[in-house]
Protein backbone atom coordinates (compact mmCIF):
# COMPACT_ATOMS: atom_id res chain seq x y z
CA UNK A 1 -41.22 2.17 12.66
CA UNK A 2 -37.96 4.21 14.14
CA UNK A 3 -39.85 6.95 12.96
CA UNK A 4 -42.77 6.85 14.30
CA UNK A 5 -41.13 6.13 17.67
CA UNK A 6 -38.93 9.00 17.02
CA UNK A 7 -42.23 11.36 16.89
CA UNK A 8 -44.20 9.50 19.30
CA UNK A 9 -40.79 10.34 21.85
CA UNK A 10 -40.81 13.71 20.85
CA UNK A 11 -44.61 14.53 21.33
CA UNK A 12 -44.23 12.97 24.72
CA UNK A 13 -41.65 15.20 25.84
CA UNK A 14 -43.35 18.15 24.36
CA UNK A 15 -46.72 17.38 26.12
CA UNK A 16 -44.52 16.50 29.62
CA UNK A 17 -42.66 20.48 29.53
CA UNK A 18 -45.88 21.80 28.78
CA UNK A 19 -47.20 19.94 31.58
CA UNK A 20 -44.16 21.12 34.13
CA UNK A 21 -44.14 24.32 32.89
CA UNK A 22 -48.04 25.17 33.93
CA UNK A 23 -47.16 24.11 37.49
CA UNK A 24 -44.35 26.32 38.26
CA UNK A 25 -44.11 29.91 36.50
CA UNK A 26 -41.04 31.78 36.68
CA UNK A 27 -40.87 34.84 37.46
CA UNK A 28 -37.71 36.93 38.81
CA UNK A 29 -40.14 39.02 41.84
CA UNK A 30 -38.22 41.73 43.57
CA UNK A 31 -39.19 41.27 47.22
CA UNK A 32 -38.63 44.64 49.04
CA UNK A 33 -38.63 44.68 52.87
CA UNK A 34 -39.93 48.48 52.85
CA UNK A 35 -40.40 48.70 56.71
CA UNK A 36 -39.78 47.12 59.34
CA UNK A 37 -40.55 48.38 62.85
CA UNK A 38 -38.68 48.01 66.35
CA UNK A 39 -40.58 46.44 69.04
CA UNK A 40 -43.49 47.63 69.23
CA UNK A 41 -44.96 45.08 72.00
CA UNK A 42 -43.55 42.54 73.90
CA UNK A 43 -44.98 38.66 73.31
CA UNK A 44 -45.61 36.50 76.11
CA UNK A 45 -45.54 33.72 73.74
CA UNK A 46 -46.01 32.81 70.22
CA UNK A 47 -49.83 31.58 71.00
CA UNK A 48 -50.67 34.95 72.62
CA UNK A 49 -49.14 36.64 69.87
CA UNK A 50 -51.28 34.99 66.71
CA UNK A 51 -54.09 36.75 68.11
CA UNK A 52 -52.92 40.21 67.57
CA UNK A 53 -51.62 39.44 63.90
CA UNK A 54 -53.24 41.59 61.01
CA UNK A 55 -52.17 41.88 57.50
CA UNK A 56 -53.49 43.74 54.97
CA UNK A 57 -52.47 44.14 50.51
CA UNK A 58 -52.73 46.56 47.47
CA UNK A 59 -51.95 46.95 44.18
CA UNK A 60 -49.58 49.77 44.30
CA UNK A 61 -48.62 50.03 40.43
CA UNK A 62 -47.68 48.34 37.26
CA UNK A 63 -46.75 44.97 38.66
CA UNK A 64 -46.08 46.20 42.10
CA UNK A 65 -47.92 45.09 44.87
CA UNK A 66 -47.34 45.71 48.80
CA UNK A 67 -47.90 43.35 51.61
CA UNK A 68 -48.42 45.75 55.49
CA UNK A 69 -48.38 42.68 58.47
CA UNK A 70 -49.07 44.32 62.18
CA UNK A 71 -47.92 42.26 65.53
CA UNK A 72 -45.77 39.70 63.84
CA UNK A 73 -43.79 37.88 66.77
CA UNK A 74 -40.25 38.40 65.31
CA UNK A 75 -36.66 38.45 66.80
CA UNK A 76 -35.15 41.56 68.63
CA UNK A 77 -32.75 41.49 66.35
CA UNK A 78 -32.53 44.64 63.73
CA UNK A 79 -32.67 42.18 60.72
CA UNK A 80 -34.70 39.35 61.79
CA UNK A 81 -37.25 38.93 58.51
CA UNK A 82 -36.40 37.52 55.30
CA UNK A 83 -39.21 37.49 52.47
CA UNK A 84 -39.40 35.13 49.70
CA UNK A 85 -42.29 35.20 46.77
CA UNK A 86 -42.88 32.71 44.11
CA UNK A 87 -45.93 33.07 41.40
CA UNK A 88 -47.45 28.98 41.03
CA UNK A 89 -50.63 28.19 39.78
CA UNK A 90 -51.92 31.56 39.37
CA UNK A 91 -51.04 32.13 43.27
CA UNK A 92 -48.36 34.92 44.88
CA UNK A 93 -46.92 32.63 47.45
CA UNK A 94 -45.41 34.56 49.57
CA UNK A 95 -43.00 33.01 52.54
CA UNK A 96 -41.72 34.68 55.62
CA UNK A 97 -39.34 33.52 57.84
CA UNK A 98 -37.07 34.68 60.73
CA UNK A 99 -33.68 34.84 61.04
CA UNK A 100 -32.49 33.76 64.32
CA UNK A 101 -29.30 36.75 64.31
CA UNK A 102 -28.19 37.06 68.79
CA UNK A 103 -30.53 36.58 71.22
CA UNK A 104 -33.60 34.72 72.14
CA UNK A 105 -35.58 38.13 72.70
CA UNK A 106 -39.11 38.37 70.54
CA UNK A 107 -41.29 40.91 70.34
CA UNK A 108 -44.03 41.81 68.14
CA UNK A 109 -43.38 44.37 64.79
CA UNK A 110 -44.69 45.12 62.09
CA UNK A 111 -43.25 45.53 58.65
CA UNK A 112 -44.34 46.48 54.97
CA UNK A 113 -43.40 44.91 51.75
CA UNK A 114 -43.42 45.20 48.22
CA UNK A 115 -43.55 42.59 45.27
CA UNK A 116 -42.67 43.78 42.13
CA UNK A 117 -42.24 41.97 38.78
CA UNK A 118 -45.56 40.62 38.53
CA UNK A 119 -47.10 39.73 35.44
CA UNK A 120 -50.59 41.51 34.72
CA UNK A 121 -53.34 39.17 35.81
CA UNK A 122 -55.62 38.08 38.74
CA UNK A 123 -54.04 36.20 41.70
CA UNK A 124 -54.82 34.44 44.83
CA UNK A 125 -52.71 35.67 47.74
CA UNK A 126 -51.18 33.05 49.80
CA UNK A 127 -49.11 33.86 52.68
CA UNK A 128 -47.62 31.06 54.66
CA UNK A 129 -49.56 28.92 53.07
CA UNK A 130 -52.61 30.62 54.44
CA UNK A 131 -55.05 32.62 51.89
CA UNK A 132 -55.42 35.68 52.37
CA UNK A 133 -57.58 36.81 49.23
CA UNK A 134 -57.69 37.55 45.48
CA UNK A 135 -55.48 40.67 44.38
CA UNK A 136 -55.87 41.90 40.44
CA UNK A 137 -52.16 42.89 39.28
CA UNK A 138 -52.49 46.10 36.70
């Protein structure tokens, strides 16, 4: 009877780290801020400013892809964007976020970045939790 408890435990635990590790791969990306811009517009306010937002992606190479955004309302500040990637659930999440450095000037920029480490495979883009479309990784 301990026995079979014993193996009942341990297929249990199997089936649950199977489980957790479907949800959440990990991967060690290499997020690259490439470019980013100075001002290149001013922004009345952040409403005004989602309406001039583009962003556009490519494979660039084995792994690599890049990420170009136009008119993003960020600070003044030289360093204002940090860039943070996951892979879950076949999805590139993909997270940007300001940091608030000096001053309470914003203006729009635009920046490029590249994702590398990616496993070979076909992915939906998310960015901000918004989807932006399906990207094949070479």
């Amino acid at each position: 009877m301990i026995d079979r408890i014993k193996y009942l435990a341990s297929i249990f635990a199997i089936l649950i780290m199977a489980v957790s590790c479907s949800q959440t791969e990990n991967h060690d990306l290499l997020i690259k801020v490439t470019d980013l811009s100075e001002c290149v517009d001013k922004a009345k306010d952040a409403e005004s400013a989602k309406n001039k937002i583009s962003s556009s992606f490519h494979w660039v190479s084995s792994g690599k892809m890049e990420l170009k955004r136009n008119n993003v309302l960020l600070s003044c500040d030289k360093d204002a964007l940090e860039v943070k990637a996951d892979i879950v659930e076949g999805k590139i999440k993909i997270t940007e976020s300001e940091k608030k450095i000096s001053n309470d000037c914003t203006c729009l920029k635009n920046y490029r970045v590249e994702i590398d480490g990616i496993p070979e495979g076909d992915y939906t883009l998310v960015l901000n939790d918004e989807v932006l479309g399906l990207i094949r990784i070479y």
